[in-house]
Protein backbone atom coordinates (compact mmCIF):
# COMPACT_ATOMS: atom_id res chain seq x y z
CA UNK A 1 204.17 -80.75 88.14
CA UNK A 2 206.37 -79.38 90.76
CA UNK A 3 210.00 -80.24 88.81
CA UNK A 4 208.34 -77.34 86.15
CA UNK A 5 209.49 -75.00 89.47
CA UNK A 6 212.94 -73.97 89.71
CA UNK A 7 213.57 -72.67 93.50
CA UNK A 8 216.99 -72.09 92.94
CA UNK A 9 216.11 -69.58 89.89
CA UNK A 10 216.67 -65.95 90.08
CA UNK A 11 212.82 -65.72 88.19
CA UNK A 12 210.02 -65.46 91.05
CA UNK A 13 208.20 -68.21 91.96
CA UNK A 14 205.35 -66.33 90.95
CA UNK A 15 206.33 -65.48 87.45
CA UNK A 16 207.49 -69.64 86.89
CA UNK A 17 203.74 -70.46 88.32
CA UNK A 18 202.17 -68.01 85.69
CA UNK A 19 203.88 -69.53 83.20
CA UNK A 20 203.09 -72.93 84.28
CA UNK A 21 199.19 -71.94 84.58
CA UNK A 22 199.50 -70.89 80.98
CA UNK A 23 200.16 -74.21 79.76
CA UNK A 24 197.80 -75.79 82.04
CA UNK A 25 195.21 -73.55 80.40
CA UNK A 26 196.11 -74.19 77.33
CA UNK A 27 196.24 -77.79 77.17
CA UNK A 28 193.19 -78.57 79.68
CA UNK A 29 190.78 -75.55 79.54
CA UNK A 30 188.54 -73.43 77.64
CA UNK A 31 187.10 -70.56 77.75
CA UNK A 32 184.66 -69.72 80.60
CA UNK A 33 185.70 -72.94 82.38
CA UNK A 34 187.29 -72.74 86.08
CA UNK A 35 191.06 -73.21 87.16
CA UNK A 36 191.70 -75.07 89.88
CA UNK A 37 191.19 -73.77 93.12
CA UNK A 38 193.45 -71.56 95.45
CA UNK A 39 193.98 -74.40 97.30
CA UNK A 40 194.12 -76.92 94.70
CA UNK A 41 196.96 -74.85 92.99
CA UNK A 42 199.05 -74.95 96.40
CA UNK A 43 199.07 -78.52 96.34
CA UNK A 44 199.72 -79.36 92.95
CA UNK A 45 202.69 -76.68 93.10
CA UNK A 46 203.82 -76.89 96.08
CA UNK A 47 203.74 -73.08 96.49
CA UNK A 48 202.50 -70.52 99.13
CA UNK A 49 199.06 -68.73 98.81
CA UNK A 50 200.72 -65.84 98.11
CA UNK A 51 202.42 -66.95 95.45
CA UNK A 52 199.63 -68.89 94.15
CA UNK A 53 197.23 -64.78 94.41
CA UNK A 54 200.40 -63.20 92.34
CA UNK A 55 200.28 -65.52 89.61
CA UNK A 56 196.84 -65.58 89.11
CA UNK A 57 197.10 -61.68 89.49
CA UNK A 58 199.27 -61.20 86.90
CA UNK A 59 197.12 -63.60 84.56
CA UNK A 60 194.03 -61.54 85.64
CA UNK A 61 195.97 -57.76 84.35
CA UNK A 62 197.10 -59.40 81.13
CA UNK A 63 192.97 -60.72 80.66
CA UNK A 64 193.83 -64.12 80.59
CA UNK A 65 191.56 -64.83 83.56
CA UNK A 66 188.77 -62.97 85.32
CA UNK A 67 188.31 -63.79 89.29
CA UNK A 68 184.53 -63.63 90.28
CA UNK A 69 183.80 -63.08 93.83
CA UNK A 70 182.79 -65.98 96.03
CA UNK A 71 182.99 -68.13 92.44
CA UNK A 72 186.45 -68.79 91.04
CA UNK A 73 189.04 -67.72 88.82
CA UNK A 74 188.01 -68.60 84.78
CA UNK A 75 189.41 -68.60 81.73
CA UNK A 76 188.89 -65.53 79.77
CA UNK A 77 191.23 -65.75 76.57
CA UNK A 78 191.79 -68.63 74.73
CA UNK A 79 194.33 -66.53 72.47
CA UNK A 80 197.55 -68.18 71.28
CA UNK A 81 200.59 -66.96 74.31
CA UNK A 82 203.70 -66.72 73.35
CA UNK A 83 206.14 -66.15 76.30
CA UNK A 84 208.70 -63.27 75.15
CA UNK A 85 211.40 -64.81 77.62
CA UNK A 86 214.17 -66.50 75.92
CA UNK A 87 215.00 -67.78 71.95
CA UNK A 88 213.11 -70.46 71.47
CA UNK A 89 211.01 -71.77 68.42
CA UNK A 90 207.52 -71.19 67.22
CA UNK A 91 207.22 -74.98 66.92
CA UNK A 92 208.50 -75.88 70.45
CA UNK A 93 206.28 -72.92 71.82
CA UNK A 94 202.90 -74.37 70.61
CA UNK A 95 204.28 -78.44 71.77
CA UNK A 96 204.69 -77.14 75.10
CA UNK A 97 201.01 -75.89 75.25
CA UNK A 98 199.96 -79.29 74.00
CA UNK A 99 199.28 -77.36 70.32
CA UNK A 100 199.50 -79.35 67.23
CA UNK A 101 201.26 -77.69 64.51
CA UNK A 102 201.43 -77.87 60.76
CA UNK A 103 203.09 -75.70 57.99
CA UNK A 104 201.44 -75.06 54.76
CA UNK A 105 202.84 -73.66 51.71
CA UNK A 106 206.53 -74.02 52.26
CA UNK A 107 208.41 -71.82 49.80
CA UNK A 108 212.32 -72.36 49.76
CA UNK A 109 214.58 -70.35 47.20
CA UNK A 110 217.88 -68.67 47.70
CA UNK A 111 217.74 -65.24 46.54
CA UNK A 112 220.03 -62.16 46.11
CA UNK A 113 219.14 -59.76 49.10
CA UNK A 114 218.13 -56.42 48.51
CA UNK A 115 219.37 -53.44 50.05
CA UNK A 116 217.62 -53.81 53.37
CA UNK A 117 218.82 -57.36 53.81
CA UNK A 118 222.66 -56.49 53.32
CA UNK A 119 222.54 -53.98 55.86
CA UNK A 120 220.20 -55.55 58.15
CA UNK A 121 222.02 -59.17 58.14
CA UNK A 122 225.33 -56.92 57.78
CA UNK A 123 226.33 -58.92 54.54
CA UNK A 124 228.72 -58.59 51.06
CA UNK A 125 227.27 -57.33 48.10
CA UNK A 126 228.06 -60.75 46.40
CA UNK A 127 225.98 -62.72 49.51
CA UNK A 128 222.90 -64.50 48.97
CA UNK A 129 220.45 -65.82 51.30
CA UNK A 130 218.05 -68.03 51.59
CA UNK A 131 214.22 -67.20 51.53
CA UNK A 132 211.76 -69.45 54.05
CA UNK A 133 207.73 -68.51 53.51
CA UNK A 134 205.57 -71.11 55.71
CA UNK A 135 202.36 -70.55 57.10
CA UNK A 136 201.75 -71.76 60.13
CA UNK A 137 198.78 -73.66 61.62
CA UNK A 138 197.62 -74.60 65.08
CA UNK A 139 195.40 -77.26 65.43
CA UNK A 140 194.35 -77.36 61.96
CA UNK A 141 193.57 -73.47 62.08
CA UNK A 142 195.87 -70.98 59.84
CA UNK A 143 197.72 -68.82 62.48
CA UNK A 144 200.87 -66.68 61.20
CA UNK A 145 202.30 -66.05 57.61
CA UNK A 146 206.17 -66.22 58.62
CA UNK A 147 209.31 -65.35 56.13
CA UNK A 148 212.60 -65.90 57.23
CA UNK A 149 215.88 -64.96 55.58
CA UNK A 150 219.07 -66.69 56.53
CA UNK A 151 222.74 -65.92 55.89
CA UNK A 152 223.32 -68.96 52.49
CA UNK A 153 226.97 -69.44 53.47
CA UNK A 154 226.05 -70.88 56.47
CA UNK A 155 223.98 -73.42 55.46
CA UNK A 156 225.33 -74.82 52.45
CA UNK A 157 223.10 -76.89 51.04
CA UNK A 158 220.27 -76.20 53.05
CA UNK A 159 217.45 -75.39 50.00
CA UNK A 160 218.44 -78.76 47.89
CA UNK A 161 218.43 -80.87 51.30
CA UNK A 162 214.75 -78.90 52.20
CA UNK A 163 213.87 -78.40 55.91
CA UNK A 164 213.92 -81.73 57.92
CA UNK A 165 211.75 -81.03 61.11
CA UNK A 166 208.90 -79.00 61.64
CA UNK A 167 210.76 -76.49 64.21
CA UNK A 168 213.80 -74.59 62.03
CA UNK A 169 215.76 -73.83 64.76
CA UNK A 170 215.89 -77.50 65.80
CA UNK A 171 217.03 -78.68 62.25
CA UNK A 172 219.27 -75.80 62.13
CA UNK A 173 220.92 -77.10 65.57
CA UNK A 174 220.89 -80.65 64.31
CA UNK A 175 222.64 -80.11 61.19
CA UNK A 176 224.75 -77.22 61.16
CA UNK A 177 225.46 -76.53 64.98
CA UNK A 178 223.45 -73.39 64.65
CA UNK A 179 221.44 -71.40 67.89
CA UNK A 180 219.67 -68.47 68.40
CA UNK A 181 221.86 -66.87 71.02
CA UNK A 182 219.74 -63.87 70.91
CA UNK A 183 217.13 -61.60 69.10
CA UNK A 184 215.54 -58.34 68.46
CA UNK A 185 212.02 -58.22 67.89
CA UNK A 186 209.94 -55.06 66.68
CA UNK A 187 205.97 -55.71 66.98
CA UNK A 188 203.46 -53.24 65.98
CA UNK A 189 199.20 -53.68 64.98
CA UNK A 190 198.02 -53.21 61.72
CA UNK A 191 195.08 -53.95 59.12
CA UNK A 192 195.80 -57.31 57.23
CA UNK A 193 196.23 -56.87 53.48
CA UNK A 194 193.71 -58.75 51.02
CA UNK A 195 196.47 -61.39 50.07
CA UNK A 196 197.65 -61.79 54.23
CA UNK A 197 193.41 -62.00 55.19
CA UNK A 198 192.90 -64.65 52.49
CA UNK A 199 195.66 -66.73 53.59
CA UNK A 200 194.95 -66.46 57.26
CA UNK A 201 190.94 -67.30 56.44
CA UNK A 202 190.00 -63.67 58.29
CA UNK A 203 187.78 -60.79 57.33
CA UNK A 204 189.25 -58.50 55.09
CA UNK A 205 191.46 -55.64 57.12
CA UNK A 206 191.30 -57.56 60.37
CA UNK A 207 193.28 -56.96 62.96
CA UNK A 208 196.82 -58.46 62.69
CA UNK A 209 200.86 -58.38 64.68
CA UNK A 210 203.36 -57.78 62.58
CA UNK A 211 206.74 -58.79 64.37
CA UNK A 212 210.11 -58.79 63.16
CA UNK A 213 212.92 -60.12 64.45
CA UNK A 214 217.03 -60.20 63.98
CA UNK A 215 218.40 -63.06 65.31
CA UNK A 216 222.12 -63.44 66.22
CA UNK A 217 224.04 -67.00 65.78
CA UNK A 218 227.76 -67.58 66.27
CA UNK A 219 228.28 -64.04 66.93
CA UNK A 220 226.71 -62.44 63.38
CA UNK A 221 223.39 -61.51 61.99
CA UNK A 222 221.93 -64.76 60.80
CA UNK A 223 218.04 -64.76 60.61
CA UNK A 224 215.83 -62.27 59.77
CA UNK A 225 212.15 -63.08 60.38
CA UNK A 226 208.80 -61.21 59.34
CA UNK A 227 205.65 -62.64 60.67
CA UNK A 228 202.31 -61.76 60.31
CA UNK A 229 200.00 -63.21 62.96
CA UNK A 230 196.15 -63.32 63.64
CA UNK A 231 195.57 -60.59 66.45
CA UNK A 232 192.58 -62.66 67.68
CA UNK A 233 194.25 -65.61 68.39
CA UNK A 234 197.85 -65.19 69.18
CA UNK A 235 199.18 -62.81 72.09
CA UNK A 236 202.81 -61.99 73.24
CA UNK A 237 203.52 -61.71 77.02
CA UNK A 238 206.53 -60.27 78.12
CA UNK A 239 208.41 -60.31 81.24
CA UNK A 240 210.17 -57.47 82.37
CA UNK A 241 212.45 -56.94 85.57
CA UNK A 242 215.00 -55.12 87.07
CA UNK A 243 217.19 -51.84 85.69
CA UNK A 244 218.76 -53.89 82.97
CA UNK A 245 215.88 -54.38 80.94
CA UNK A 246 213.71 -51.59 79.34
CA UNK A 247 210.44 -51.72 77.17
CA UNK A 248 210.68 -49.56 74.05
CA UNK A 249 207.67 -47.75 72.56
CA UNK A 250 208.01 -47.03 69.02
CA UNK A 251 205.94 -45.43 66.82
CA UNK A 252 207.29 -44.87 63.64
């Protein structure tokens, strides 16, 4: 387990641990069951105690885990985390916490964008792009309703060829060269419509996040993405650090 820790990094050893302990709770726990000890985490991390109480510190604010005196630390979420740290898939997410993942009800059609689209994806009035509706399952369990709209002229071909992996992004990269080199993401709370509840197999104006995200790729607007997601069983954590960074509030 100790190769997962990257001394050399400029993250804290503390914040790579968390991470770690995430998957580890993911995969091997559930809720109300005990993580390993103190002790036990030292070992199998090679890490200081200190490092070890920070970690589990930071788990404990974001109600991940709840410490009881003289009895442990336990699991107290079994929610769906999503590290907010870097551009990586959905798909590749849930395989690193040992998650098994399915999509349901693929929809692929290219489509002429409308207004929003052309100036969010900053296209021509002659471009079209290509609509992707999946929804997306973990373990058998319906977790996210996710659209994504992608530039057409950069994947030619792409809706008679139909998506060859499971993870987008890793077909993209496979057949067209493509990466995320960065994103945007806007995430707000709101009541699930009757169509989003059915599909998602929740009670009617349940809680749900709504994200959206602009991804960049070869220097343009490429992806736009609009996910809903079950608020009961999937949770973003995001790292913050430094003067460079800054966590935006918006409430419009």
């Amino acid at each position: 387990m100790t190769e997962f820790l990257n001394r050399n990094s400029t993250v804290p050893l503390y914040k790579q641990l968390k991470k770690e302990l995430i998957a580890y709770i993911q995969v091997n726990l559930q809720k109300g069951e005990a993580l390993p000890t103190e002790t036990e985490i030292e070992e199998m991390y090679q890490v200081s105690r200190i490092t070890v109480r920070k970690a589990i510190e930071s788990l404990e604010v974001e109600g991940i885990v709840v410490k009881q005196q003289g009895r442990g630390t336990f699991v107290k979420s079994k929610e769906i985390i999503q590290q907010v740290d870097g551009v990586t898939s959905w798909t590749t997410e849930m395989k690193k916490k040992g998650k098994r993942t399915k999509t349901l009800g693929l929809e692929m059609v290219e489509i002429k964008p409308s207004k929003k689209l052309i100036h969010d994806l900053q296209l021509n009035q002659n471009d079209s792009v290509i609509k992707l509706k999946r929804v997306r399952c973990v373990d058998d369990e319906p977790i996210a309703i996710m659209v994504s709209y992608l530039r057409s002229s950069m994947i030619p071909n792409f809706v008679n060829t139909g998506l060859k992996d499971e993870s987008l992004y890793v077909d993209l990269e496979n057949r067209y060269g493509i990466t995320i080199e960065h994103a945007t993401e806007w995430i707000r709370a709101r009541e699930a419509t009757d169509l989003e509840a059915s599909t998602l197999l929740i009670p009617p104006y349940s809680a749900v996040l709504s994200l959206r995200r602009l991804s960049m790729a070869k220097d343009v607007p490429f992806e736009l993405v609009e996910m809903i997601a079950r608020a009961d069983r999937y949770q973003y954590t995001i790292e913050l650090s430094g003067n460079n960074k800054r966590k935006v509030i918006d409430d419009q």
